[in-house]
PDB file of N, CA and C in Angstrom:
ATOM      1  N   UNK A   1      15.431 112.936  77.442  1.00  0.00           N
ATOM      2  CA  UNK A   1      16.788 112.461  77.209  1.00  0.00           C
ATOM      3  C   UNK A   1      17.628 112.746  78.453  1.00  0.00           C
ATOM      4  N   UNK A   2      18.209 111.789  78.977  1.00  0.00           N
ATOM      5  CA  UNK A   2      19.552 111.677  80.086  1.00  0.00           C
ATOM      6  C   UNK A   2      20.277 113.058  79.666  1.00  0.00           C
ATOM      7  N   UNK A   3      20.883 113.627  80.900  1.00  0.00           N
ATOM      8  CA  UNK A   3      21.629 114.189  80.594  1.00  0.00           C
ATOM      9  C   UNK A   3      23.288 114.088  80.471  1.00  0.00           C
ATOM     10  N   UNK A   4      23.615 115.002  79.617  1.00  0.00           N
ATOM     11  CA  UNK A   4      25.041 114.260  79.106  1.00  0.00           C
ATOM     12  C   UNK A   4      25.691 114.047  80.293  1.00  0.00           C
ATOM     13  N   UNK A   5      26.087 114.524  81.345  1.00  0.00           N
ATOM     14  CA  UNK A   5      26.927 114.329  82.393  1.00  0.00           C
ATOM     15  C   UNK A   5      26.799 112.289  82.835  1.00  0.00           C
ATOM     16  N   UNK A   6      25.207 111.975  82.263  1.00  0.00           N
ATOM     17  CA  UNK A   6      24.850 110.870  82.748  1.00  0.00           C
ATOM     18  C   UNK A   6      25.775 109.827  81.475  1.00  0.00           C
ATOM     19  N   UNK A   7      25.667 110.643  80.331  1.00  0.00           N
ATOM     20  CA  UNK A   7      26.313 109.571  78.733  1.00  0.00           C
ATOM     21  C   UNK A   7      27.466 109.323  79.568  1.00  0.00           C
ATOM     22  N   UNK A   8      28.293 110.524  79.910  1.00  0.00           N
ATOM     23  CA  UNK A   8      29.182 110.235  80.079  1.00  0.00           C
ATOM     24  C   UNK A   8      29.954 109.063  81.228  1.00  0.00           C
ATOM     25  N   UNK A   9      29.323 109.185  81.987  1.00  0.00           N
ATOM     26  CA  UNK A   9      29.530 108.351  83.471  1.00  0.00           C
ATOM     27  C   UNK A   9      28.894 106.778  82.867  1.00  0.00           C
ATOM     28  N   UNK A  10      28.416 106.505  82.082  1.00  0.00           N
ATOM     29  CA  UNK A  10      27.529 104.973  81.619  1.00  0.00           C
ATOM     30  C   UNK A  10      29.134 104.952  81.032  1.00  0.00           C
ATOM     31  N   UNK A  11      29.663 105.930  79.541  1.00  0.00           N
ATOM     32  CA  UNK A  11      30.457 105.547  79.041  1.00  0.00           C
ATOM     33  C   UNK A  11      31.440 104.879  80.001  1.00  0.00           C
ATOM     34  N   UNK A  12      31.737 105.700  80.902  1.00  0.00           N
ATOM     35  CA  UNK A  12      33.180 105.473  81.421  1.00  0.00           C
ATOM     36  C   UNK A  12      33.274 104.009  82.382  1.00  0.00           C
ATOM     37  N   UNK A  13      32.017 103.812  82.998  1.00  0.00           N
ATOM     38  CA  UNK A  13      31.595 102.306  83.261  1.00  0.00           C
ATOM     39  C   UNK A  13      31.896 101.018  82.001  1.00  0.00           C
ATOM     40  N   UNK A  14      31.175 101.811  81.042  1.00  0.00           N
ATOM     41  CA  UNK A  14      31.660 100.315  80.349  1.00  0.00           C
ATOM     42  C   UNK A  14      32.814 100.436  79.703  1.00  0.00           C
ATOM     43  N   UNK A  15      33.743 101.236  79.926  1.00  0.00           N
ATOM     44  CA  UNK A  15      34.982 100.950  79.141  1.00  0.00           C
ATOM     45  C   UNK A  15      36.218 100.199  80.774  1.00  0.00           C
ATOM     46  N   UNK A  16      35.673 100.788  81.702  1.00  0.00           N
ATOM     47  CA  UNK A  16      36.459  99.893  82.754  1.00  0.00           C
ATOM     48  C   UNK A  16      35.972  98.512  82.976  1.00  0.00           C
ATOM     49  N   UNK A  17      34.950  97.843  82.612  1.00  0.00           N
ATOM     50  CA  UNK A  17      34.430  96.646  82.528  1.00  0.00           C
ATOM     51  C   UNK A  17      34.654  95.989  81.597  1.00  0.00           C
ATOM     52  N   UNK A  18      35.980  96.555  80.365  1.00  0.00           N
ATOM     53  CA  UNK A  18      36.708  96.051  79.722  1.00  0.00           C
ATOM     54  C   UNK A  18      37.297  94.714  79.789  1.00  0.00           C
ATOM     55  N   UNK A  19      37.431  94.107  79.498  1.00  0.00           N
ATOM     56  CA  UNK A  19      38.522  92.852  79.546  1.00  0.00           C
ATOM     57  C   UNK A  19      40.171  93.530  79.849  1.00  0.00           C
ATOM     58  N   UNK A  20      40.447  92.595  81.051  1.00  0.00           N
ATOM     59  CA  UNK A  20      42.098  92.875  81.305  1.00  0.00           C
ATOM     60  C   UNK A  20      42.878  92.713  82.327  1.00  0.00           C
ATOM     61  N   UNK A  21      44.101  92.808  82.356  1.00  0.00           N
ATOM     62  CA  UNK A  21      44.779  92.122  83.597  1.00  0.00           C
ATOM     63  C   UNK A  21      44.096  92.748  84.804  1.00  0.00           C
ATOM     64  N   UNK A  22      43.747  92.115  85.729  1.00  0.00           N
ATOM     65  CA  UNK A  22      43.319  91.913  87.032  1.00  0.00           C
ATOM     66  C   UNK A  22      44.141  91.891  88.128  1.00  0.00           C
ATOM     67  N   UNK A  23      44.439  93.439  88.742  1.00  0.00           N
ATOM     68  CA  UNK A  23      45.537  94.035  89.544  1.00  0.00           C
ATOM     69  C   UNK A  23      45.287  92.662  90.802  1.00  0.00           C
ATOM     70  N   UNK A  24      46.580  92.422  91.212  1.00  0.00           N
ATOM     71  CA  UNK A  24      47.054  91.628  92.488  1.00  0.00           C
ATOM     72  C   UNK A  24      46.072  92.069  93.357  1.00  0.00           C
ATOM     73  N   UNK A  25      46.373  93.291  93.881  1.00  0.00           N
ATOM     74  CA  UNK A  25      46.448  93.868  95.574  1.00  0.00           C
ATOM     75  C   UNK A  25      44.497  93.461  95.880  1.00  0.00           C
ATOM     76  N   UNK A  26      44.320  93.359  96.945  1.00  0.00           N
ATOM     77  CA  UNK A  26      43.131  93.263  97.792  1.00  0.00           C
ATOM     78  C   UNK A  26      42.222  94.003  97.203  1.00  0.00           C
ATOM     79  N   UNK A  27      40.710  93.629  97.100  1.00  0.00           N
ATOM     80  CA  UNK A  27      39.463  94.453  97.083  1.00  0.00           C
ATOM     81  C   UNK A  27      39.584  95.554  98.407  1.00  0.00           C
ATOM     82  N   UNK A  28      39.629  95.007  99.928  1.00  0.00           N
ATOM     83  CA  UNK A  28      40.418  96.151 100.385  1.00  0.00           C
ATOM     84  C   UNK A  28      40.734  97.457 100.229  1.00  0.00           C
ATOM     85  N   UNK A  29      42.133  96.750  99.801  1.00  0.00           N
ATOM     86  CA  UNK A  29      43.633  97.978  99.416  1.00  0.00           C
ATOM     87  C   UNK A  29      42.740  98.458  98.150  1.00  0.00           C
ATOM     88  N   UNK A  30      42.155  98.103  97.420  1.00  0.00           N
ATOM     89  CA  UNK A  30      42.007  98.768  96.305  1.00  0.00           C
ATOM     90  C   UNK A  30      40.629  99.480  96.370  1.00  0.00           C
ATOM     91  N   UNK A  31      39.688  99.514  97.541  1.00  0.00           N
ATOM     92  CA  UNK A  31      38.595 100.301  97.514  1.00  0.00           C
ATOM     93  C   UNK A  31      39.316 101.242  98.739  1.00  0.00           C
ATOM     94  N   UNK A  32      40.139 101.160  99.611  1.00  0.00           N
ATOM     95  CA  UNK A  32      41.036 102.355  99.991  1.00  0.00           C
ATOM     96  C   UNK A  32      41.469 103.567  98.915  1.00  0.00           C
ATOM     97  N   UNK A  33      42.303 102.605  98.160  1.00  0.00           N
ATOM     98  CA  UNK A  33      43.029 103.765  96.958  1.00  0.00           C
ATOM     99  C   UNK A  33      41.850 104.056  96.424  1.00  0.00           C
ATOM    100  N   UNK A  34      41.074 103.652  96.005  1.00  0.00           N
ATOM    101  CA  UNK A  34      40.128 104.598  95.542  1.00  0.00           C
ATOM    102  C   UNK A  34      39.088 105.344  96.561  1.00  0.00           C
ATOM    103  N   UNK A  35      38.629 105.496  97.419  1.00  0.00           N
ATOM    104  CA  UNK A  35      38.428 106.174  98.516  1.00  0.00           C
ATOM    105  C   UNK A  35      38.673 107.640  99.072  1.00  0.00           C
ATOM    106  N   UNK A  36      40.617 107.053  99.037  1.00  0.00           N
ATOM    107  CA  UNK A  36      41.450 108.312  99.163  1.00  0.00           C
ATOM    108  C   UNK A  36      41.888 109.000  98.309  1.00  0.00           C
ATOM    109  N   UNK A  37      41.879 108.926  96.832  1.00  0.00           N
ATOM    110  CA  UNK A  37      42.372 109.654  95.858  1.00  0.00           C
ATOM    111  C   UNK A  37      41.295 109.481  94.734  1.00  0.00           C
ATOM    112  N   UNK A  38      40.842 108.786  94.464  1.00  0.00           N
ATOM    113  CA  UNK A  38      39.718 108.777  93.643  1.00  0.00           C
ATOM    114  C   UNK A  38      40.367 107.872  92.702  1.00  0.00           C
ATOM    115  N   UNK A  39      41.424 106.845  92.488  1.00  0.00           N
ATOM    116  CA  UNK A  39      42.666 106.217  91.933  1.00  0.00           C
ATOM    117  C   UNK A  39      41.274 105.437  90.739  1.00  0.00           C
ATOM    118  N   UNK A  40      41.156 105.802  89.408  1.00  0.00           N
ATOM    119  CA  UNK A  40      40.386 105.522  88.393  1.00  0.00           C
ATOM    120  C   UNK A  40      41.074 103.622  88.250  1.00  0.00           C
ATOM    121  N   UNK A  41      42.160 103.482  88.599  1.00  0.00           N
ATOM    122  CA  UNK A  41      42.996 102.560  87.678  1.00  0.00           C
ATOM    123  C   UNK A  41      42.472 101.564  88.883  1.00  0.00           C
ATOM    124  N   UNK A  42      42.115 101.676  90.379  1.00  0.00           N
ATOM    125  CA  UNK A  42      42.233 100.682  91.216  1.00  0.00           C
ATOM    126  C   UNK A  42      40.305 100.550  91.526  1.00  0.00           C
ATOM    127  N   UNK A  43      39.506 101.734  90.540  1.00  0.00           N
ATOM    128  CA  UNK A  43      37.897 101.323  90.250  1.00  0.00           C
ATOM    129  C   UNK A  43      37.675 100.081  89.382  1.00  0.00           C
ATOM    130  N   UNK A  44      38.777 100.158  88.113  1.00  0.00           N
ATOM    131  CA  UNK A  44      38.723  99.713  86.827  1.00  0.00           C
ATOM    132  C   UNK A  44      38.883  98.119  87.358  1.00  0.00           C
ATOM    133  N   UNK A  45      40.149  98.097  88.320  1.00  0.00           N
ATOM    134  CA  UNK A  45      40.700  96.727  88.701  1.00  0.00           C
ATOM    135  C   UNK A  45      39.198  96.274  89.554  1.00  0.00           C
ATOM    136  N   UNK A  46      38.691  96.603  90.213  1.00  0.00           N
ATOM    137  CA  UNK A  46      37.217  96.409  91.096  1.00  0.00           C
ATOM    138  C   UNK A  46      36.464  95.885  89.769  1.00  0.00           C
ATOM    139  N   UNK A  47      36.041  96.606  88.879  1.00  0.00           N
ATOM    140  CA  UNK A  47      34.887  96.216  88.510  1.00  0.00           C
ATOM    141  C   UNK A  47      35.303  95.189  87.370  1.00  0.00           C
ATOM    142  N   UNK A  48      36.417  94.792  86.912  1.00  0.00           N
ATOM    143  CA  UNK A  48      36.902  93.826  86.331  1.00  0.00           C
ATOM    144  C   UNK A  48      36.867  92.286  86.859  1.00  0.00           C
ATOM    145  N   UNK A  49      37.065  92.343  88.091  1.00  0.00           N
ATOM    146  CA  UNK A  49      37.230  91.589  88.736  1.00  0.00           C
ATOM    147  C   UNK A  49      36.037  90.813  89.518  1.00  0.00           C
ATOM    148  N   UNK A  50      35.099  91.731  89.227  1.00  0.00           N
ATOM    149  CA  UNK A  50      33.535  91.522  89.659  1.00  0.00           C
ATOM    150  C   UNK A  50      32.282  91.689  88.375  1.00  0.00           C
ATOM    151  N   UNK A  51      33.173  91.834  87.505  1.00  0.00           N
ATOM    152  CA  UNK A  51      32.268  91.785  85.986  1.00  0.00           C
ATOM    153  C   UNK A  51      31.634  90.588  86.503  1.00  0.00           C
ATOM    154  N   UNK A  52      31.455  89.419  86.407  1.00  0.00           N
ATOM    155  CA  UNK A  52      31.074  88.220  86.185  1.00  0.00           C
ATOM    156  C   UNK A  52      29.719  87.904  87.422  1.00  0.00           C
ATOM    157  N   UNK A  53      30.490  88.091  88.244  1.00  0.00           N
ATOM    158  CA  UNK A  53      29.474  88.180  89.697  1.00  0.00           C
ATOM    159  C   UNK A  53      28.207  89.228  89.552  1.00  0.00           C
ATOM    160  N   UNK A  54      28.695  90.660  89.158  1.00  0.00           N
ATOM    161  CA  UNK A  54      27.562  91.611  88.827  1.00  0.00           C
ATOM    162  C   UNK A  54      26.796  91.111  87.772  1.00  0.00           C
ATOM    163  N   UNK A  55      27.275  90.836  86.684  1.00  0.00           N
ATOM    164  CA  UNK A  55      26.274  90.817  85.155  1.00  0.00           C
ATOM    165  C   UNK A  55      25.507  89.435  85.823  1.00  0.00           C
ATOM    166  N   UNK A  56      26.029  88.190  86.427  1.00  0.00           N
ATOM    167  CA  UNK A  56      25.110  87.090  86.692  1.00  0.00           C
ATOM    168  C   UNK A  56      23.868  86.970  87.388  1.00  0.00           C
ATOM    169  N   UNK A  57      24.000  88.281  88.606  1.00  0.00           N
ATOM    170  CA  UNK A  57      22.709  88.129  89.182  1.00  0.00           C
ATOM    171  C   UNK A  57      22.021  89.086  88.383  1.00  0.00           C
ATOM    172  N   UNK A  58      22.174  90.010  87.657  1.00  0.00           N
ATOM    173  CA  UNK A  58      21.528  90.914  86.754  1.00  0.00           C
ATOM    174  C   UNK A  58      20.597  90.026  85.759  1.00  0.00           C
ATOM    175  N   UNK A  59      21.704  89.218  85.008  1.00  0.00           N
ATOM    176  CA  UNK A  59      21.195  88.712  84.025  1.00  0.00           C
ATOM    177  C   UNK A  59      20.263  87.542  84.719  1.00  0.00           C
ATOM    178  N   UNK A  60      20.257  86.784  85.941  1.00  0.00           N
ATOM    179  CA  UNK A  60      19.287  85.797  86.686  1.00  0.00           C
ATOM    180  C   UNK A  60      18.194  86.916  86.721  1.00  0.00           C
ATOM    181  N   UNK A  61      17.575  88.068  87.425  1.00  0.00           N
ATOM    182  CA  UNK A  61      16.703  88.414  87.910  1.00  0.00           C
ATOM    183  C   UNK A  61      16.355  89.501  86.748  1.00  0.00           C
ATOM    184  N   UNK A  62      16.520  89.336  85.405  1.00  0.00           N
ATOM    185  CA  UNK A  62      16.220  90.448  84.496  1.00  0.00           C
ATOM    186  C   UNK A  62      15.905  89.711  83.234  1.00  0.00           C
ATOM    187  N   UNK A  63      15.211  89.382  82.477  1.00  0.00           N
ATOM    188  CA  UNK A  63      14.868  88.706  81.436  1.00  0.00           C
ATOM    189  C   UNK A  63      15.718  89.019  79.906  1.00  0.00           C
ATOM    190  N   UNK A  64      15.853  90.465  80.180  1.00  0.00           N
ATOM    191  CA  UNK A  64      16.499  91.126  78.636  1.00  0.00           C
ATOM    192  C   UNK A  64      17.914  92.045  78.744  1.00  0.00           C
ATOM    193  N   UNK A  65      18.598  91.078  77.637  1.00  0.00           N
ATOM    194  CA  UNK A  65      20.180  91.564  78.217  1.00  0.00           C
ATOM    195  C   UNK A  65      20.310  92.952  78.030  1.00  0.00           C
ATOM    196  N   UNK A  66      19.533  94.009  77.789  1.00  0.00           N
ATOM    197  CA  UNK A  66      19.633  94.928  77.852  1.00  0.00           C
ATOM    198  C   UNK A  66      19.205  95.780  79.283  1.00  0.00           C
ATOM    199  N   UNK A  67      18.710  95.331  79.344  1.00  0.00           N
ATOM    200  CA  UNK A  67      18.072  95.793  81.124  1.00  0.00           C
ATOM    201  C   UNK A  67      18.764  95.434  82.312  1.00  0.00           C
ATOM    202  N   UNK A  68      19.551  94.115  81.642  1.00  0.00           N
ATOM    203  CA  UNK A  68      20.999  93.397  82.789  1.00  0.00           C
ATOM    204  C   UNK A  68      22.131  94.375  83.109  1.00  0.00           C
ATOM    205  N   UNK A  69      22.454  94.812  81.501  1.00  0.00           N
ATOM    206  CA  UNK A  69      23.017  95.736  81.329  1.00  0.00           C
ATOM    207  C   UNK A  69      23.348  96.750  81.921  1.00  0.00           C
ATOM    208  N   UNK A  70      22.103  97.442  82.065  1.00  0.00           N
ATOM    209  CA  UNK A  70      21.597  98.562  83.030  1.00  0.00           C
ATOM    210  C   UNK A  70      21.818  98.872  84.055  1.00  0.00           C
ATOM    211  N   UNK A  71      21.445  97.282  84.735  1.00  0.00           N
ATOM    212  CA  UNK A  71      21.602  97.029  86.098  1.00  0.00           C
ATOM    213  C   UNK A  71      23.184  96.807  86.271  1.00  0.00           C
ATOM    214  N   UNK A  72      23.685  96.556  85.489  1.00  0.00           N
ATOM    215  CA  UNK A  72      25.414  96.074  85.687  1.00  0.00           C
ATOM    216  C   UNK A  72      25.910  97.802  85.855  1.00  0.00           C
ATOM    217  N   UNK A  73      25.726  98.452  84.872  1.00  0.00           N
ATOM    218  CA  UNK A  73      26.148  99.896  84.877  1.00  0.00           C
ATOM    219  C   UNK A  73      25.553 100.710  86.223  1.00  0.00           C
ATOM    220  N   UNK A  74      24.372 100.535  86.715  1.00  0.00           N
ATOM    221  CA  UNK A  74      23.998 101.219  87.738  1.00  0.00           C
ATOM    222  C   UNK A  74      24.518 100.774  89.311  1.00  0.00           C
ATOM    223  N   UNK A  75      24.980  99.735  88.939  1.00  0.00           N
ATOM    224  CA  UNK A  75      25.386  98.455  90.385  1.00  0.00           C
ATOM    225  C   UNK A  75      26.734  99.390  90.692  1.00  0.00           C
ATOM    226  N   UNK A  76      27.775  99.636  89.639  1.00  0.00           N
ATOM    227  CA  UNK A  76      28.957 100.164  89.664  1.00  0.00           C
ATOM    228  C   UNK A  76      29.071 101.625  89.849  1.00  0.00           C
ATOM    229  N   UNK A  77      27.904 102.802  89.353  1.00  0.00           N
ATOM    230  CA  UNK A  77      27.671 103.690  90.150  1.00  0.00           C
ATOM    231  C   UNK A  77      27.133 103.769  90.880  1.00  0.00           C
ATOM    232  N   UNK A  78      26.261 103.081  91.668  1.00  0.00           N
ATOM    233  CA  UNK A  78      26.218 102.811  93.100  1.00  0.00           C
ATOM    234  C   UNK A  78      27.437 102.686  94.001  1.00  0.00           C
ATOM    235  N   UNK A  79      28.676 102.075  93.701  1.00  0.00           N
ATOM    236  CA  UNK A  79      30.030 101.481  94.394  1.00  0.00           C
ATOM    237  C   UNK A  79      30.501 102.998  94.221  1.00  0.00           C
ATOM    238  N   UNK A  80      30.490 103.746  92.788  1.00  0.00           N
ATOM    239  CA  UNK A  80      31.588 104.297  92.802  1.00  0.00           C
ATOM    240  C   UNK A  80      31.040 105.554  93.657  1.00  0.00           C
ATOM    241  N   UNK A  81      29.990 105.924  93.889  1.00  0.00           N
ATOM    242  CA  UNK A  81      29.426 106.915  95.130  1.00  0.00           C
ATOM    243  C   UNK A  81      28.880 106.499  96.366  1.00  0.00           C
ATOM    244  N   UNK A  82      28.955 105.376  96.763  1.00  0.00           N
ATOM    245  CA  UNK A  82      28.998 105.304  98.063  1.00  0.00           C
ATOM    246  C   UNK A  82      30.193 104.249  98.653  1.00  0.00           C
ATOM    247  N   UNK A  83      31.339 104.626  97.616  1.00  0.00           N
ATOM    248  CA  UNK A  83      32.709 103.555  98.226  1.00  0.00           C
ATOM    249  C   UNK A  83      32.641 104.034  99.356  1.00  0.00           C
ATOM    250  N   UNK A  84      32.828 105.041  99.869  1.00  0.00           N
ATOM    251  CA  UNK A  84      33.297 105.602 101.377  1.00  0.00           C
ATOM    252  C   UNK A  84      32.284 105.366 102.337  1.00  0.00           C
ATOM    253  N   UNK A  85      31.240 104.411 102.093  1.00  0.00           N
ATOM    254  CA  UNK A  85      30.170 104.340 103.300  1.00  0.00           C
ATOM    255  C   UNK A  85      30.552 102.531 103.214  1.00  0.00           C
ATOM    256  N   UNK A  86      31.278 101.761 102.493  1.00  0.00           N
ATOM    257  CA  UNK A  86      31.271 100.714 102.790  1.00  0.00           C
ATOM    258  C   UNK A  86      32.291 100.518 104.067  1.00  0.00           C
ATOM    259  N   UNK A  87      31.525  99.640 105.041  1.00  0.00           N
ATOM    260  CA  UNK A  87      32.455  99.453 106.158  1.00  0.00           C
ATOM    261  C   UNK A  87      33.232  98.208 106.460  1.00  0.00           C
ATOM    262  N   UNK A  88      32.743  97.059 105.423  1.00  0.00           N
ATOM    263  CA  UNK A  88      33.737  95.854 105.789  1.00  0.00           C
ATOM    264  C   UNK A  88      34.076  95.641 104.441  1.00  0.00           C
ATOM    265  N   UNK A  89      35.335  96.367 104.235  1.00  0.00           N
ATOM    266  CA  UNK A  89      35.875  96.271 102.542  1.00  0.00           C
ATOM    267  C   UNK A  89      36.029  95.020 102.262  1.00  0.00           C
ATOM    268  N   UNK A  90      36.574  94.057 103.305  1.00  0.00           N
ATOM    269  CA  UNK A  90      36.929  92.656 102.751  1.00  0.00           C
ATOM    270  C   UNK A  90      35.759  92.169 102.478  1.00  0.00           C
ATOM    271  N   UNK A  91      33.916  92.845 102.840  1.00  0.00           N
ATOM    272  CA  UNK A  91      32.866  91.693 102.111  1.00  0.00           C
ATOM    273  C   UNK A  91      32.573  92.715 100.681  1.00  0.00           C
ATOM    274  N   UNK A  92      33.458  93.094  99.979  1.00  0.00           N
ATOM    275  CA  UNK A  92      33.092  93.804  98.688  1.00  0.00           C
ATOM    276  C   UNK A  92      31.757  93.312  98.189  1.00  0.00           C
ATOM    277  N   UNK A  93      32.479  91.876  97.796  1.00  0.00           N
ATOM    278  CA  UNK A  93      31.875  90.774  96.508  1.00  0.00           C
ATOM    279  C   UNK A  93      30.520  90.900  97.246  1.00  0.00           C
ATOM    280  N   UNK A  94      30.292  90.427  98.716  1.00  0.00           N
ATOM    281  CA  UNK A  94      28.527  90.446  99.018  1.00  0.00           C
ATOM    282  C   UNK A  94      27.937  91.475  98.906  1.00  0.00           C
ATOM    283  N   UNK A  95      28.745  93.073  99.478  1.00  0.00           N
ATOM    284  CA  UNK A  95      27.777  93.967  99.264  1.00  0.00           C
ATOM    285  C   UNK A  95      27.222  94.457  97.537  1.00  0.00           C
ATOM    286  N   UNK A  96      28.295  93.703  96.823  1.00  0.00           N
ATOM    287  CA  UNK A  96      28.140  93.970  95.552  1.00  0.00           C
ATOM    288  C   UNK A  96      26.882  93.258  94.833  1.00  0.00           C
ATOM    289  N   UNK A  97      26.982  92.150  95.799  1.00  0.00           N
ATOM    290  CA  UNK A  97      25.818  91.014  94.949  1.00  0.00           C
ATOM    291  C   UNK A  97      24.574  91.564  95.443  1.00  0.00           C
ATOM    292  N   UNK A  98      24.602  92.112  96.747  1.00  0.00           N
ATOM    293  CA  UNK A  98      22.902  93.005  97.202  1.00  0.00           C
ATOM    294  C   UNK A  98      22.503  94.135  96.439  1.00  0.00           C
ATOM    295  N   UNK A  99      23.422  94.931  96.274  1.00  0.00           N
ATOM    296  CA  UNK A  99      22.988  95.971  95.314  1.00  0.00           C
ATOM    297  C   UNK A  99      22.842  95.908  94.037  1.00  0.00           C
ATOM    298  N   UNK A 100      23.563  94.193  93.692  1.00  0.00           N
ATOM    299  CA  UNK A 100      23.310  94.215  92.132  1.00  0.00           C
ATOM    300  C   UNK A 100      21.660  93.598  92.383  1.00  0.00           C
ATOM    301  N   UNK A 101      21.774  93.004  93.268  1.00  0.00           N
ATOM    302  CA  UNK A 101      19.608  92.318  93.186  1.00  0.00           C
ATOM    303  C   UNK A 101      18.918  93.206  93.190  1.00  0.00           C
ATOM    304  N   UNK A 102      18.908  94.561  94.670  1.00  0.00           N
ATOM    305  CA  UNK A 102      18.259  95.343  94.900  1.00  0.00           C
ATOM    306  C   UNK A 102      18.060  96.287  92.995  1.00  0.00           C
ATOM    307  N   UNK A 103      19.020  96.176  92.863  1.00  0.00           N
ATOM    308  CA  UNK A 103      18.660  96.890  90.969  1.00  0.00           C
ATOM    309  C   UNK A 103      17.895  96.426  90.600  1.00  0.00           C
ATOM    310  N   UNK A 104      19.001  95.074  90.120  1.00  0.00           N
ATOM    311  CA  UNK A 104      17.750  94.575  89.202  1.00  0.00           C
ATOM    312  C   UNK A 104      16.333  94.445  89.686  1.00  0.00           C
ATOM    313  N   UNK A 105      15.749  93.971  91.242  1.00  0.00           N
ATOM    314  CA  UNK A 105      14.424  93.866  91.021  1.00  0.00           C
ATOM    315  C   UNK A 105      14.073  95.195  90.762  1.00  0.00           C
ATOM    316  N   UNK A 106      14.454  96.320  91.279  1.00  0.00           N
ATOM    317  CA  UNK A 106      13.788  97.780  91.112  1.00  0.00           C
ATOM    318  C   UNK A 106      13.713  97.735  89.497  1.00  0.00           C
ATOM    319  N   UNK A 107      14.795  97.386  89.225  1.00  0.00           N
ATOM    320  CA  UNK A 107      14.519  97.596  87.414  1.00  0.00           C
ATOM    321  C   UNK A 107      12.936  96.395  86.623  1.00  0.00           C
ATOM    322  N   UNK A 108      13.315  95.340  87.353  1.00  0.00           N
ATOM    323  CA  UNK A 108      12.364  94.530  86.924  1.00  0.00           C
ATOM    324  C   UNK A 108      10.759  95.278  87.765  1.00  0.00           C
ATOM    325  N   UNK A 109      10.471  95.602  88.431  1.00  0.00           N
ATOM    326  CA  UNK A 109       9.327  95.981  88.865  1.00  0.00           C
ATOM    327  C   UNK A 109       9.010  97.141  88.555  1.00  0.00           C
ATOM    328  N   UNK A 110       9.787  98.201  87.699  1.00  0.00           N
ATOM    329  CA  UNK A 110       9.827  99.002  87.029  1.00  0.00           C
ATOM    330  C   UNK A 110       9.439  98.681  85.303  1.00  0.00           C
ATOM    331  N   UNK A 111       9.846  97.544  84.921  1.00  0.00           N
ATOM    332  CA  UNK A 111       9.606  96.912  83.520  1.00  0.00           C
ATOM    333  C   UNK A 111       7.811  96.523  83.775  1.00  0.00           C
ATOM    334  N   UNK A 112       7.588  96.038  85.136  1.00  0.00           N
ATOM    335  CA  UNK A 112       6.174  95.403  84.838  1.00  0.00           C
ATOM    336  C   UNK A 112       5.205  96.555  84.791  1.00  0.00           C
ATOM    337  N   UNK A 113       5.736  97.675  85.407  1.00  0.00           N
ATOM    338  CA  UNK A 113       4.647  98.777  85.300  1.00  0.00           C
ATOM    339  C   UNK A 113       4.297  99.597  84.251  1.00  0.00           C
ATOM    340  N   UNK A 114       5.559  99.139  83.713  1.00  0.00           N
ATOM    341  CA  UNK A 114       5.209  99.714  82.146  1.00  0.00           C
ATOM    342  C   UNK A 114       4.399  98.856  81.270  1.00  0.00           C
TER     343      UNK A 114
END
């Protein structure tokens, strides 16, 4: 069994992947504020705003919406621990779409070995 520190961090992913207004300011400005303060409210606006883009290549390269899933939740802790190594904030959306593939296939080539 995962450990709880892990329940908890899945939880808190899918409740910011909520449905909801979709802050103005820049992917940018808003992987700054979160960067420099750890600003929860300008993660939430990120992954809202990229729900659609993440879950699509998940759900293309993953057969079972549960494993998309997975990959959607792991894509976003990936971002939220290595925000500070991204270096061209304005290509968010692409580096987002590589790490959502690089998942899912690891997840899918992980499914065939089982």
């Amino acid at each position: 069994m995962p450990p709880p520190s892990l329940f908890a961090a899945v939880r808190q992913v899918r409740e910011l992947a909520a449905p909801g207004d979709t802050a103005a300011a820049s992917d940018a400005h808003l992987l700054d504020r979160f960067r420099a303060s750890g600003d929860e409210a300008a993660f939430a606006a990120r992954v809202r705003r990229h729900r659609p883009l993440v879950m699509g290549v998940c759900r293309r390269v993953l057969p079972h919406c549960q494993d998309a899933e997975d990959a959607f939740q792991a894509t976003f802790l990936v971002l939220a621990t290595k925000a500070s190594s991204i270096r061209r904030r304005t290509a968010l959306p692409s580096w987002l779409y590589g790490v959502a593939r690089r998942v899912a296939a690891d997840a899918r080539r992980a499914a065939a070995r089982r």
